[in-house]
N, C-alpha and C. Protein backbone atom coordinates (compact mmCIF):
# COMPACT_ATOMS: atom_id res chain seq x y z
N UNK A 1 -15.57 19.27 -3.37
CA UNK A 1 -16.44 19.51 -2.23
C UNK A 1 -16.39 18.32 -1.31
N UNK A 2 -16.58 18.42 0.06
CA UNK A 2 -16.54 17.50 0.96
C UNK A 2 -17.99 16.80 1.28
N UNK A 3 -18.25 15.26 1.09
CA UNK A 3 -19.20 14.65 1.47
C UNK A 3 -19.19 14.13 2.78
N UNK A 4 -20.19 14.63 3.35
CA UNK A 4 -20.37 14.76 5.22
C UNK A 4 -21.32 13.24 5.53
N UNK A 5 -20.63 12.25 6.44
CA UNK A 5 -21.80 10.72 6.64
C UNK A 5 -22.71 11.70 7.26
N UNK A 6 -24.37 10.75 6.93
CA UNK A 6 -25.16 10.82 8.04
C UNK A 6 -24.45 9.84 9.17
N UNK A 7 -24.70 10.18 10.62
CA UNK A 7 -24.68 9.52 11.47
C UNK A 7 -25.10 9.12 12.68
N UNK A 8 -25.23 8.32 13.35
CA UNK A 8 -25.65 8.36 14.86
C UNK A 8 -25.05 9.08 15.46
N UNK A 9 -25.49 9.74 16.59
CA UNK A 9 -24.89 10.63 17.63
C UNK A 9 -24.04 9.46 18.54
N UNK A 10 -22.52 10.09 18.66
CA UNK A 10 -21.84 9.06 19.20
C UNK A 10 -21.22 8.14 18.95
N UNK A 11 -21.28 7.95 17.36
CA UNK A 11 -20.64 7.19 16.42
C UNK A 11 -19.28 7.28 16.21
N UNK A 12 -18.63 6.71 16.79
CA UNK A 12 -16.58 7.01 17.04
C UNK A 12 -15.70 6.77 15.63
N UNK A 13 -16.76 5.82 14.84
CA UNK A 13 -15.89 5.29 13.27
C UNK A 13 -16.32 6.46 12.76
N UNK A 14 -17.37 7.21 12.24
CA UNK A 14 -18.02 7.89 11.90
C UNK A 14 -17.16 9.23 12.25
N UNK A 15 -17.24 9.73 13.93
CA UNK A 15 -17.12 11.19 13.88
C UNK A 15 -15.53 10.90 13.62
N UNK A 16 -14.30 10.13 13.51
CA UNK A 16 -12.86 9.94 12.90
C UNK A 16 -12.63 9.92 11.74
N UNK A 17 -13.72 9.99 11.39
CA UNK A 17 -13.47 10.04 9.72
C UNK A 17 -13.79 11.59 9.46
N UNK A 18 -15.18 12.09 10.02
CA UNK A 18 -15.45 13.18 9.43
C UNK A 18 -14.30 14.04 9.73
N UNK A 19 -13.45 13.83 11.18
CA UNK A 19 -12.33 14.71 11.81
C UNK A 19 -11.22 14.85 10.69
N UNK A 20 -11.19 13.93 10.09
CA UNK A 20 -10.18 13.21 8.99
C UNK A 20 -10.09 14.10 8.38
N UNK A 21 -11.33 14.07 7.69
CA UNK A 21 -11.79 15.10 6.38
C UNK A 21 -11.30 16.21 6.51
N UNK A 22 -12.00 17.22 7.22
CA UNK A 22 -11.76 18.10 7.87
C UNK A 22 -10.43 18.72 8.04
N UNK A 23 -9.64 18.05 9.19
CA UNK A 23 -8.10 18.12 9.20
C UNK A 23 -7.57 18.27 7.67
N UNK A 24 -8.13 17.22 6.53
CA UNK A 24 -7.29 17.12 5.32
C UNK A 24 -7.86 18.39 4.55
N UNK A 25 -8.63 18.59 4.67
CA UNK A 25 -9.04 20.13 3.88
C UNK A 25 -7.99 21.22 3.85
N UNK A 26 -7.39 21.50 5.49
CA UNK A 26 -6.58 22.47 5.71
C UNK A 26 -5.03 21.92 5.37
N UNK A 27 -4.82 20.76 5.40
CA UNK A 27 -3.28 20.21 5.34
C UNK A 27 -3.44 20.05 3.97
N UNK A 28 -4.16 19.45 3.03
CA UNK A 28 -4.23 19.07 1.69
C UNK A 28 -3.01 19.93 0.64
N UNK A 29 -3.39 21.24 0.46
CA UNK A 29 -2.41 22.12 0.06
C UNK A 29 -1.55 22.28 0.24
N UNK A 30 -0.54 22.05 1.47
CA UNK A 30 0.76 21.58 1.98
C UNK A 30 1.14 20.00 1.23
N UNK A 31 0.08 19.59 1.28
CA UNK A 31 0.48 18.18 0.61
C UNK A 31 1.04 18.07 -0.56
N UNK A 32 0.04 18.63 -1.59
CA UNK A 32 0.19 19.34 -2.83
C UNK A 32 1.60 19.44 -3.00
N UNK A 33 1.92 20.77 -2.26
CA UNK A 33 3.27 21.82 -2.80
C UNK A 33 3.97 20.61 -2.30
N UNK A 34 3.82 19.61 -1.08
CA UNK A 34 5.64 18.68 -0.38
C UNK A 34 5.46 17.93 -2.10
N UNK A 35 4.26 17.00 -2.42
CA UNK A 35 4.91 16.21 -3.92
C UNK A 35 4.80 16.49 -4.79
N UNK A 36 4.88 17.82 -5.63
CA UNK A 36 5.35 18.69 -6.40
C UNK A 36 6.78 19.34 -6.35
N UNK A 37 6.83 19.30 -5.31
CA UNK A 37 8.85 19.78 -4.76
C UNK A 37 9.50 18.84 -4.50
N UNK A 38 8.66 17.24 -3.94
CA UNK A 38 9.69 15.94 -4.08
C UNK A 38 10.11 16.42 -2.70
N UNK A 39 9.14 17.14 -1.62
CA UNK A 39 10.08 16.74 -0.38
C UNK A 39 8.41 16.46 0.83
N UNK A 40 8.10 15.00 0.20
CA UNK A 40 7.14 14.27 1.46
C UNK A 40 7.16 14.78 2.80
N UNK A 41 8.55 14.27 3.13
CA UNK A 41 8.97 14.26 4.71
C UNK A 41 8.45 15.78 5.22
N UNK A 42 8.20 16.79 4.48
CA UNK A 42 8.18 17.57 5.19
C UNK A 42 6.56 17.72 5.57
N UNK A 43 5.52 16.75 5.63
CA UNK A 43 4.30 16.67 5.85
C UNK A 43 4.05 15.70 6.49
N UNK A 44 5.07 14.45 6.60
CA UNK A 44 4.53 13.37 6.60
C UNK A 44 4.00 12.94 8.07
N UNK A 45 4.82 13.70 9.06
CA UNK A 45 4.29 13.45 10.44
C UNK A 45 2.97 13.99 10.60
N UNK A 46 2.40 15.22 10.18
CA UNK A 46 0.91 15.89 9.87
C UNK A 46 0.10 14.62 9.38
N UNK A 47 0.71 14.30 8.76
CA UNK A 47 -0.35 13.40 8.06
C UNK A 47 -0.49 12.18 8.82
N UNK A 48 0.52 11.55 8.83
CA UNK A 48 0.81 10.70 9.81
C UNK A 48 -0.38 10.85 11.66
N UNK A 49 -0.46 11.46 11.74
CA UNK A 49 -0.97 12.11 13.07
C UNK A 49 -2.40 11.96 12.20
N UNK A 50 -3.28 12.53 11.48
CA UNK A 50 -4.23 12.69 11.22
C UNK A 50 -4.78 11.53 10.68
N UNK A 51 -3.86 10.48 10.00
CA UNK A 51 -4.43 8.77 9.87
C UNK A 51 -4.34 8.59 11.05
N UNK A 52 -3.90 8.17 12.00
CA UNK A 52 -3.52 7.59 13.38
C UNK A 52 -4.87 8.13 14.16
N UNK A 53 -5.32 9.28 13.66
CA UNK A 53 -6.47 9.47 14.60
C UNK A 53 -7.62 9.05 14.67
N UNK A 54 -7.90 8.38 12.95
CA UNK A 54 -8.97 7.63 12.85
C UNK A 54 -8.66 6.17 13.32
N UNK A 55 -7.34 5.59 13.36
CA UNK A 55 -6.92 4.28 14.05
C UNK A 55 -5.82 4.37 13.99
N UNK A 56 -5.02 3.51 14.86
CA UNK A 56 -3.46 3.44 15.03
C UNK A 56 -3.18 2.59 14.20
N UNK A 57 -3.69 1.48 13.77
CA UNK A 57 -3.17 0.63 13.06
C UNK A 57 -3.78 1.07 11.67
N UNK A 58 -4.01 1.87 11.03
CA UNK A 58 -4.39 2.23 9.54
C UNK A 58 -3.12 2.63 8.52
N UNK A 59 -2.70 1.78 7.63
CA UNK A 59 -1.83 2.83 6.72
C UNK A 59 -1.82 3.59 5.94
N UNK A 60 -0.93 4.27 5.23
CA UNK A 60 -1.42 5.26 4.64
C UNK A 60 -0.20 5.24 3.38
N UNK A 61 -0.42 5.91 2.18
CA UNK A 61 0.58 6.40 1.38
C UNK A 61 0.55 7.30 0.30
N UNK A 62 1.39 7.78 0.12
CA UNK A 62 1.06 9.38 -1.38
C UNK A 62 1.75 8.83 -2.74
N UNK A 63 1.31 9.23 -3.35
CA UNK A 63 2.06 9.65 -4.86
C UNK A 63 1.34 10.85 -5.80
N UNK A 64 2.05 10.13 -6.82
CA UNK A 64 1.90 11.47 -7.84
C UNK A 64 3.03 12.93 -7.57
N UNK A 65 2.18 14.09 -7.60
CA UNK A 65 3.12 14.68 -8.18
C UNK A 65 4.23 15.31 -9.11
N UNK A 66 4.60 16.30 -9.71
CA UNK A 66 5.34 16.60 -10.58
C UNK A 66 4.53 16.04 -12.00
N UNK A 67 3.52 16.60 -12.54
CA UNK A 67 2.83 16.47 -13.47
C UNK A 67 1.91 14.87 -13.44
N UNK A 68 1.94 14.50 -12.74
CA UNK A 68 1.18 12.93 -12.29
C UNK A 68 0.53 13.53 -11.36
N UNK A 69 -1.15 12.85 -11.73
CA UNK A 69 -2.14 13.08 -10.53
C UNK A 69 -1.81 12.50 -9.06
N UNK A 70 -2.46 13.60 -8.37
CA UNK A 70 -2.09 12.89 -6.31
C UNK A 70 -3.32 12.35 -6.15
N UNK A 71 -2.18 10.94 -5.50
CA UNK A 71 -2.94 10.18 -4.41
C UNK A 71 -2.85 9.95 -3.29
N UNK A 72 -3.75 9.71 -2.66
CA UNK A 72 -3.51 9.27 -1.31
C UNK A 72 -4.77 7.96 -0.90
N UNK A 73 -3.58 7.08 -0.34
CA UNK A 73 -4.60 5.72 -0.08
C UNK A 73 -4.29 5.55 1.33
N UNK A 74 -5.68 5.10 1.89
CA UNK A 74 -5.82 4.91 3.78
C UNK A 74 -6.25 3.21 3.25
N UNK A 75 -5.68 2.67 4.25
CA UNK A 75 -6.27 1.06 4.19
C UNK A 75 -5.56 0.23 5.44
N UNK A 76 -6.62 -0.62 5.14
CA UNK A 76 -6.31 -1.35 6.71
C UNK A 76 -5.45 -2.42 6.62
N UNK A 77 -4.75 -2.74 5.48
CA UNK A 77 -3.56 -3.49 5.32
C UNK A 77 -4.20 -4.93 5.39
N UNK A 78 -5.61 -5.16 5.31
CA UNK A 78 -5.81 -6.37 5.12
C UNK A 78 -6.46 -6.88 6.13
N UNK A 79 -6.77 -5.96 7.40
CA UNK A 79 -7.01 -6.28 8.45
C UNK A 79 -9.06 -6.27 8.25
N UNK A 80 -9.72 -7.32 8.18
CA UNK A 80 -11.10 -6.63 8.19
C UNK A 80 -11.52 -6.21 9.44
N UNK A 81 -11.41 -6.07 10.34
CA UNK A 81 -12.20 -4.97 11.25
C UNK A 81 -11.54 -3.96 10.95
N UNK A 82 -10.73 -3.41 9.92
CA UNK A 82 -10.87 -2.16 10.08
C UNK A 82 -11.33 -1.74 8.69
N UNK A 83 -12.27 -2.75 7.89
CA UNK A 83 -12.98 -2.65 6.89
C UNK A 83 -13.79 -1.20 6.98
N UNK A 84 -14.83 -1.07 7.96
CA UNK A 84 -15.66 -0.40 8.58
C UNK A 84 -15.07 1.00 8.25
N UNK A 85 -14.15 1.53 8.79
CA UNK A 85 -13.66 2.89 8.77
C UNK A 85 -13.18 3.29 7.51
N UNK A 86 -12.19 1.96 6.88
CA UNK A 86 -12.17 2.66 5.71
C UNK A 86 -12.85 2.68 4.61
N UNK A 87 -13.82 2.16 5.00
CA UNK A 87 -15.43 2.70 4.05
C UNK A 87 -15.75 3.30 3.85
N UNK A 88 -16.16 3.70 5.36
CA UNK A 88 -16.88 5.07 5.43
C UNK A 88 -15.52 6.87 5.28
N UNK A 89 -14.37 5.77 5.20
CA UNK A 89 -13.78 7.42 5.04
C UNK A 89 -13.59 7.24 3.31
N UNK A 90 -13.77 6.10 2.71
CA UNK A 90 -13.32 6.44 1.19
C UNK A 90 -15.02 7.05 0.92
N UNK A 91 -16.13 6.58 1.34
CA UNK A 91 -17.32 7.23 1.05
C UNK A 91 -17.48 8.74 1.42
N UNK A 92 -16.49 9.28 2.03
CA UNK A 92 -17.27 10.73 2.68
C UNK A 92 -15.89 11.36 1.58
N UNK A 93 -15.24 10.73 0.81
CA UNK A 93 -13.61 11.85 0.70
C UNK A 93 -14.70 12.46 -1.08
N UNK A 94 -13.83 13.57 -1.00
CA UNK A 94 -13.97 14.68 -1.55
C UNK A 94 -14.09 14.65 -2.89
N UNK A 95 -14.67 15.54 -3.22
CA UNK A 95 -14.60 15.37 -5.49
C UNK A 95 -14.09 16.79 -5.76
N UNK A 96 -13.73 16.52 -7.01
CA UNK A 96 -13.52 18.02 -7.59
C UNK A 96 -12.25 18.38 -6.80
N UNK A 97 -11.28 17.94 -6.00
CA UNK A 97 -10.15 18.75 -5.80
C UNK A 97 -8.62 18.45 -6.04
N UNK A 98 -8.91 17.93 -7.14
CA UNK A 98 -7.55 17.01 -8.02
C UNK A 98 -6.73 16.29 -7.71
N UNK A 99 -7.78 15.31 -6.64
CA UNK A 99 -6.91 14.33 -5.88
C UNK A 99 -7.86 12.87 -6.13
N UNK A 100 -7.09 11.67 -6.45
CA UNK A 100 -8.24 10.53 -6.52
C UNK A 100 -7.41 9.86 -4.64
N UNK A 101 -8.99 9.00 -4.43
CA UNK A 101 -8.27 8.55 -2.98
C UNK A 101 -8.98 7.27 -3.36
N UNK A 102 -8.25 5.98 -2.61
CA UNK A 102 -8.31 4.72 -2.46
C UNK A 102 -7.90 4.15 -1.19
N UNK A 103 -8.70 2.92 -1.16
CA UNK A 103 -8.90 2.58 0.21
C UNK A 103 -8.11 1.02 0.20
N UNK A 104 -7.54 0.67 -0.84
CA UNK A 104 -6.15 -0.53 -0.30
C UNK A 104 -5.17 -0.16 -2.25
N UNK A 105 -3.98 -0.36 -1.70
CA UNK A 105 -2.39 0.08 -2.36
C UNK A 105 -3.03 -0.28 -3.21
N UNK A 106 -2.62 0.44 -4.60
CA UNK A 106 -2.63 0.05 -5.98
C UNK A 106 -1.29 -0.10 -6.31
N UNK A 107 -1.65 -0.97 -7.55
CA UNK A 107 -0.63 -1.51 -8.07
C UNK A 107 0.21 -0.21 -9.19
N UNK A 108 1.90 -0.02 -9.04
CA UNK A 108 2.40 0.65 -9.60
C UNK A 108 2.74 0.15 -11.22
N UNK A 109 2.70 1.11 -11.91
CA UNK A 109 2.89 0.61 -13.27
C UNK A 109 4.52 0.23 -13.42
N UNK A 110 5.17 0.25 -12.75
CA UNK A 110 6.55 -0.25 -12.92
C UNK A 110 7.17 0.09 -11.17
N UNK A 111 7.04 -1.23 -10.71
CA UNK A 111 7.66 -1.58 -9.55
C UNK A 111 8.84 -1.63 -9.14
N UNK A 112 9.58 -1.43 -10.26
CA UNK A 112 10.94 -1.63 -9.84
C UNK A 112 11.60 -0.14 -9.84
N UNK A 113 11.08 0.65 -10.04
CA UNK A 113 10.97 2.52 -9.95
C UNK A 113 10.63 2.88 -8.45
N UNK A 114 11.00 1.97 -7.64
CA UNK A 114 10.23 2.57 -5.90
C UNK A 114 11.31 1.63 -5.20
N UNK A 115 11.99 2.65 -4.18
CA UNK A 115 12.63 2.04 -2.80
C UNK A 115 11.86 2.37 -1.57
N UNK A 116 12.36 1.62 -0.57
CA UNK A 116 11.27 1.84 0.47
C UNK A 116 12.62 1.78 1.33
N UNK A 117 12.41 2.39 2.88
CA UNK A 117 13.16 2.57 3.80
C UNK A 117 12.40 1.54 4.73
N UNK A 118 13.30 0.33 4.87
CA UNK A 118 12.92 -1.09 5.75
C UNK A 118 13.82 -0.91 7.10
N UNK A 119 13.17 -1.13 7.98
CA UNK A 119 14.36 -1.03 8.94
C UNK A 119 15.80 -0.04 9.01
N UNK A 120 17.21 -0.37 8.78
CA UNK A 120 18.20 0.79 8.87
C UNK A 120 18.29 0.48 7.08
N UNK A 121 17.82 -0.18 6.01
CA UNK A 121 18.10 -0.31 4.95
C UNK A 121 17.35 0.43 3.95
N UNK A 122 18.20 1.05 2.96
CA UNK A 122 17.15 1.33 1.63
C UNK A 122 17.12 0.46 0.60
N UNK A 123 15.84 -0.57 0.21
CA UNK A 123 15.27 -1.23 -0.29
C UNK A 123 15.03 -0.57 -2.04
N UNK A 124 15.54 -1.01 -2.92
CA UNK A 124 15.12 -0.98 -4.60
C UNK A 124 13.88 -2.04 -4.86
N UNK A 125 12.96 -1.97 -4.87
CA UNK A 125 12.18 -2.87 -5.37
C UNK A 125 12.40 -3.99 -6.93
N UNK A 126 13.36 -3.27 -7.24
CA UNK A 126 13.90 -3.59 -8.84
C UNK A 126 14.66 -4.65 -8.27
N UNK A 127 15.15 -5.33 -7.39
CA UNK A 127 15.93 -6.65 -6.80
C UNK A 127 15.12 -7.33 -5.79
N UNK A 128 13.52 -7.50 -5.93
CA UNK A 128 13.00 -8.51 -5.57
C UNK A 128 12.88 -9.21 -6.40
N UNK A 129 13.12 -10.72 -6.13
CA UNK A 129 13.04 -11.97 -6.64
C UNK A 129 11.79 -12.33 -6.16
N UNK A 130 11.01 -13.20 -6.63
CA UNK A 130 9.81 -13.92 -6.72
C UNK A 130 9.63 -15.66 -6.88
N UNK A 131 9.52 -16.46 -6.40
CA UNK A 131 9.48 -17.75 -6.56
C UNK A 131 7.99 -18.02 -6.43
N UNK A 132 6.99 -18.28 -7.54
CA UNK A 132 6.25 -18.66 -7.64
C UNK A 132 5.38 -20.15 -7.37
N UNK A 133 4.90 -20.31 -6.99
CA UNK A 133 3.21 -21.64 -7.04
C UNK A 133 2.22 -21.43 -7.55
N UNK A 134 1.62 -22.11 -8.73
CA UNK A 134 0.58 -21.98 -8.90
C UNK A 134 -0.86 -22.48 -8.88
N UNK A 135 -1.51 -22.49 -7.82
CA UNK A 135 -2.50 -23.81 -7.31
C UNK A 135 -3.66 -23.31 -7.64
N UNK A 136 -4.33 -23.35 -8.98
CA UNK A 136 -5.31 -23.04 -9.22
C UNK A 136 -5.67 -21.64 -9.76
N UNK A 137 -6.16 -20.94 -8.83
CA UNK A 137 -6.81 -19.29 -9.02
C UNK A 137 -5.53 -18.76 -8.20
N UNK A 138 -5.15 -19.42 -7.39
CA UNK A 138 -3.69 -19.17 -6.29
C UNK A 138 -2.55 -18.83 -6.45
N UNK A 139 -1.60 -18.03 -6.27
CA UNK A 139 -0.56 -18.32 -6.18
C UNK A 139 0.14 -18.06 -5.08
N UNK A 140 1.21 -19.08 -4.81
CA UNK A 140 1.88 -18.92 -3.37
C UNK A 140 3.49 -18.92 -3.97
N UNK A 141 3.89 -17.52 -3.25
CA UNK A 141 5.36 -16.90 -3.47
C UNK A 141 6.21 -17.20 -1.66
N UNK A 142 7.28 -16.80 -2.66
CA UNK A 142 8.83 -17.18 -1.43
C UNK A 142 9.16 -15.53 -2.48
N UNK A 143 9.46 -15.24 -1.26
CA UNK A 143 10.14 -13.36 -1.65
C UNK A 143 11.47 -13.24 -1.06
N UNK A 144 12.11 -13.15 -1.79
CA UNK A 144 13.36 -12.87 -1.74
C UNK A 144 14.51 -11.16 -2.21
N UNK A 145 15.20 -10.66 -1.10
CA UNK A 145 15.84 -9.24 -1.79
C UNK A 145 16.77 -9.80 -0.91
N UNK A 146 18.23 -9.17 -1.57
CA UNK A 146 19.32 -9.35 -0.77
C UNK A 146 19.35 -9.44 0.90
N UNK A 147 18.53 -7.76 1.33
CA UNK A 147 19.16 -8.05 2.77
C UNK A 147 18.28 -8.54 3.40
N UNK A 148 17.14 -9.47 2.91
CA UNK A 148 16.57 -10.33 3.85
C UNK A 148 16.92 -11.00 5.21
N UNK A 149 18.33 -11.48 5.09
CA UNK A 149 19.06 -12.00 5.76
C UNK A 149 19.33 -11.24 6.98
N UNK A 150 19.26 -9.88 7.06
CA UNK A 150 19.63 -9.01 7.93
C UNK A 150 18.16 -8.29 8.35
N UNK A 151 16.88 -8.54 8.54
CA UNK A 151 16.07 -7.89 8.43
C UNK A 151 15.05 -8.73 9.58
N UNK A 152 14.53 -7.83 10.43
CA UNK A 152 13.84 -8.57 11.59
C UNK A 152 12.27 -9.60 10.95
N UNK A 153 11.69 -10.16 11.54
CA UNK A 153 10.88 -10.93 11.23
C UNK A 153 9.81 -10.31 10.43
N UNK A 154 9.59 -8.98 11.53
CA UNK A 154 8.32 -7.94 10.41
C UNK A 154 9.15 -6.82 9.87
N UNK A 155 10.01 -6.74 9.86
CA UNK A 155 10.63 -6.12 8.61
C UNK A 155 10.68 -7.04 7.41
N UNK A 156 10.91 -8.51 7.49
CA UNK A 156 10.91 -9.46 6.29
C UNK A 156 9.49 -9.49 5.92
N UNK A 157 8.54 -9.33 6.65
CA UNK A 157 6.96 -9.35 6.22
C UNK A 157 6.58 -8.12 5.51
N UNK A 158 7.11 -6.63 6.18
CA UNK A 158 6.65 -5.81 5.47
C UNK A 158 6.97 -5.69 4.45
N UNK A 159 8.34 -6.15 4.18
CA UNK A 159 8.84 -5.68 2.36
C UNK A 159 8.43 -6.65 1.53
N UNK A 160 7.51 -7.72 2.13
CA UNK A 160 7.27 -8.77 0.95
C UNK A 160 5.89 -8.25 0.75
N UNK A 161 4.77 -7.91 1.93
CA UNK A 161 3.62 -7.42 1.44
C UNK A 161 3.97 -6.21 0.65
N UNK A 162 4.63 -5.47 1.01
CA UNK A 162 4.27 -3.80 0.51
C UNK A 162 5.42 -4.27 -1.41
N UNK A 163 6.24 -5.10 -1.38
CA UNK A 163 6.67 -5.32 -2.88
C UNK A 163 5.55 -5.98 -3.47
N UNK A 164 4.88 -6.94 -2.70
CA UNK A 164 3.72 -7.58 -3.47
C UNK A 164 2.26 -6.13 -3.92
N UNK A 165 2.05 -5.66 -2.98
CA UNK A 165 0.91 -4.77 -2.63
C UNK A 165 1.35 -3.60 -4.54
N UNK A 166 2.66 -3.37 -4.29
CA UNK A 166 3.07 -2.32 -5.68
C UNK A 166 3.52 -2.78 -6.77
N UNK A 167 3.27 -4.41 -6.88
CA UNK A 167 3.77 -4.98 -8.66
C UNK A 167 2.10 -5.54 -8.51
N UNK A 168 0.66 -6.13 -7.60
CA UNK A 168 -0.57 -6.01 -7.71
C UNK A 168 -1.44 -5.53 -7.63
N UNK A 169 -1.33 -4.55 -6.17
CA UNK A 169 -2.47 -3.74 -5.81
C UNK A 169 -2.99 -4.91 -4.42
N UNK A 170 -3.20 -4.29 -3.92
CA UNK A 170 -3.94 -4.98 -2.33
C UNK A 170 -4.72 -5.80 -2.45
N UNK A 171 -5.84 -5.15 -3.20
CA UNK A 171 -6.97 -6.17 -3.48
C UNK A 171 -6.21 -7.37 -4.11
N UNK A 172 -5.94 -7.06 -5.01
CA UNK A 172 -5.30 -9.09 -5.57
C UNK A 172 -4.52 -9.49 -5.20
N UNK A 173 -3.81 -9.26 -4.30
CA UNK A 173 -2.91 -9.54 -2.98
C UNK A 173 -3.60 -10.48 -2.29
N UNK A 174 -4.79 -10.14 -2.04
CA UNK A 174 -5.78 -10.88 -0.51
C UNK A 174 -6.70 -11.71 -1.35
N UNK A 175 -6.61 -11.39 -2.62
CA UNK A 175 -7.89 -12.42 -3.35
C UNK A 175 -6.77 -13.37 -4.25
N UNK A 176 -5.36 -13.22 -4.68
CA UNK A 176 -4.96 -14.00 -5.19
C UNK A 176 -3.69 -14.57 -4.91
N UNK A 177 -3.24 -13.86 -3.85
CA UNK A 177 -1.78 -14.53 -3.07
C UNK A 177 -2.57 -15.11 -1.76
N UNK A 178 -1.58 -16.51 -2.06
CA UNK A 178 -1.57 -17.38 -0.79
C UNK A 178 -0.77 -17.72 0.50
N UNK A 179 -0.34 -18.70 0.27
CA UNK A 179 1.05 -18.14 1.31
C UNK A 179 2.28 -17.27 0.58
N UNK A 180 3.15 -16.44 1.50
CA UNK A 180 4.00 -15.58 1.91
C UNK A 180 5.34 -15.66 2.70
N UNK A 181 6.05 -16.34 1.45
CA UNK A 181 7.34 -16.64 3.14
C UNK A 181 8.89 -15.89 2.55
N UNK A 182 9.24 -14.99 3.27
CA UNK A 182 10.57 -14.45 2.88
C UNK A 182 11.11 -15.26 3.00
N UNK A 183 12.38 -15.25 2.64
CA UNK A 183 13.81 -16.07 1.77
C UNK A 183 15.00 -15.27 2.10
N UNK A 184 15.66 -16.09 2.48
CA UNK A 184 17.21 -15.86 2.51
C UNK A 184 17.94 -15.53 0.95
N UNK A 185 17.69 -16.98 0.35
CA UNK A 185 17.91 -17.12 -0.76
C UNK A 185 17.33 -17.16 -2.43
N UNK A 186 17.38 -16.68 -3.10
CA UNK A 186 16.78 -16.39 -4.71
C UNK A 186 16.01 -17.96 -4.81
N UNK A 187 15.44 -18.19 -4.92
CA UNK A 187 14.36 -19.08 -5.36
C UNK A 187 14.72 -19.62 -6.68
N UNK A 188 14.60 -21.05 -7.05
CA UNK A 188 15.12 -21.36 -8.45
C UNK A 188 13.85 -21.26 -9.22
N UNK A 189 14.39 -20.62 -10.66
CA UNK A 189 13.24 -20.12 -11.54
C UNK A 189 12.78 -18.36 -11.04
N UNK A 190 12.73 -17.56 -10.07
CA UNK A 190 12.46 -16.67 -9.59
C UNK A 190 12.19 -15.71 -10.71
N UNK A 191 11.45 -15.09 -10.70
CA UNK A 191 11.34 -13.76 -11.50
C UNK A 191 11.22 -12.83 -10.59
N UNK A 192 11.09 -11.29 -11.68
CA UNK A 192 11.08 -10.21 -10.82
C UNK A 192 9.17 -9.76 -10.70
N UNK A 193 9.08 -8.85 -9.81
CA UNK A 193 7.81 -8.39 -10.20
C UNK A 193 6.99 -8.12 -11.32
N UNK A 194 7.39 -7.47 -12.15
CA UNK A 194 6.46 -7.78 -13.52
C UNK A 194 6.60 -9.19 -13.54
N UNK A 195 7.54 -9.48 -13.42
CA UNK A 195 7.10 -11.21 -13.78
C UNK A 195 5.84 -12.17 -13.13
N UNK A 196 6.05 -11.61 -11.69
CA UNK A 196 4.83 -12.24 -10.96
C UNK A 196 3.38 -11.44 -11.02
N UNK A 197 3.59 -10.67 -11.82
CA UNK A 197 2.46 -9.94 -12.23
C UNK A 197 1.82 -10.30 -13.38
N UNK A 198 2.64 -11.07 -14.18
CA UNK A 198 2.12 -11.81 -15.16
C UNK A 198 2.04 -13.22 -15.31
N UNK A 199 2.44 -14.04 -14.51
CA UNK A 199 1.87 -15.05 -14.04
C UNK A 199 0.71 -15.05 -13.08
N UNK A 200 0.54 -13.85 -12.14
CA UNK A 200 -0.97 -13.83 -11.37
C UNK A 200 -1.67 -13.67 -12.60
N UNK A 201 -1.68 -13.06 -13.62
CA UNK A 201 -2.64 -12.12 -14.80
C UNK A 201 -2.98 -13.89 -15.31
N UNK A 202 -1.80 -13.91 -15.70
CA UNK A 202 -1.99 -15.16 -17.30
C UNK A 202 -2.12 -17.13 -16.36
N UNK A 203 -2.05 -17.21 -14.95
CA UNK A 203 -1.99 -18.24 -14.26
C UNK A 203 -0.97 -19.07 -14.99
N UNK A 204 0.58 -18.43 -15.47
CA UNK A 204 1.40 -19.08 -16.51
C UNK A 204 1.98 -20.60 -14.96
N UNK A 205 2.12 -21.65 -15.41
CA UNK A 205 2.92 -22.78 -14.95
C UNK A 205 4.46 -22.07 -14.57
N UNK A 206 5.04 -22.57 -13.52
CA UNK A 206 6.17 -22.20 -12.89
C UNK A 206 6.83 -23.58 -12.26
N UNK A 207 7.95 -23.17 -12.05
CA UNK A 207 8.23 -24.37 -11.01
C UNK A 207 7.96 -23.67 -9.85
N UNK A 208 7.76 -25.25 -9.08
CA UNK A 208 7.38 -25.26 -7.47
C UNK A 208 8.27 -24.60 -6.53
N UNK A 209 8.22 -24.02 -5.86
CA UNK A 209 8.57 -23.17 -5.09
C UNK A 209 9.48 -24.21 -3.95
């Protein structure tokens, strides 16, 4: 069932979310059948269009499917003013219709099982390298994948957040990564993602970055 905000009359965060809802009620079931058949793309501009309407800068992403529960996560990539909206849209989203929703990336149980389309490249997550720091509660990484070298400035940013965002989850991204600097080159000592997933977990000693 769908939970409706109270709101002020005129409320623009508010009535974009409820529009949200709404819109996703009727598209939801299309959603369903695209990641159960393994073909996204054929929703993704719908969907695409219907995040964008609650903000342009909001992201979005699916899984599950094929006997794995669906998700879908809206988040503001870290940005807090757009804390606000995705509050109130993870507070109004729906129960009971066999979908869990989250409001920043969770962490995948095996990261190296996901490519991402970066720029003109397809990206394996299974060949990020990791060069660790560990300063305390902190850690500060150098991210490294082959075609770094070939990859525009925020193309090198997005594949280091969104590889970091799917071996932690968002939240411990912003509460436990510090600095962020892509790499040309493999980092000495480097591990892969589980690896830096278990040095954020266990605060294991590394060499310096």
């Amino acid at each position: 069932m769908l939970k409706f905000l109270r709101r002020e009359p005129g409320d623009p965060a508010a009535e974009a979310v409820a529009t949200f809802w709404r819109r996703w009620e009727r598209l939801r079931p299309a959603v369903t059948d695209a990641l159960e058949d393994g073909e996204v793309h054929l929703v993704e501009a719908r969907l695409a269009a219907a995040v964008a309407r609650m903000h342009p800068r909001l992201g979005w992403s699916l899984s599950g499917g094929r006997g794995e529960p669906c998700a879908l996560v809206i988040t503001g990539e870290g940005d807090v003013a757009l804390r606000e909206i995705t509050d109130a849209w993870l507070a109004a989203a729906p129960t009971g219709d066999g979908w869990t929703y989250h409001d920043a990336a969770q962490a995948m149980e095996n990261p190296a099982d996901f490519t991402l389309d970066v720029g003109e490249h397809r990206v394996a997550l299974a060949d990020v390298r990791i060069g660790a720091l560990v300063d305390g509660e902190i850690v500060h990484v150098a991210v490294h994948h082959p075609v770094m070298p070939w990859l525009s400035a925020g193309d090198r940013d997005a594949l280091s957040f969104v590889a970091l965002d799917t071996a932690l989850g968002e939240r411990v991204v912003e509460e436990r990564i510090g600095y962020v600097e892509p790499v040309d080159t493999e980092p000495p000592g480097a591990v892969d993602l589980l690896g830096l997933r278990a040095i954020v977990t266990c605060q294991e000693a590394v060499p310096t970055v």
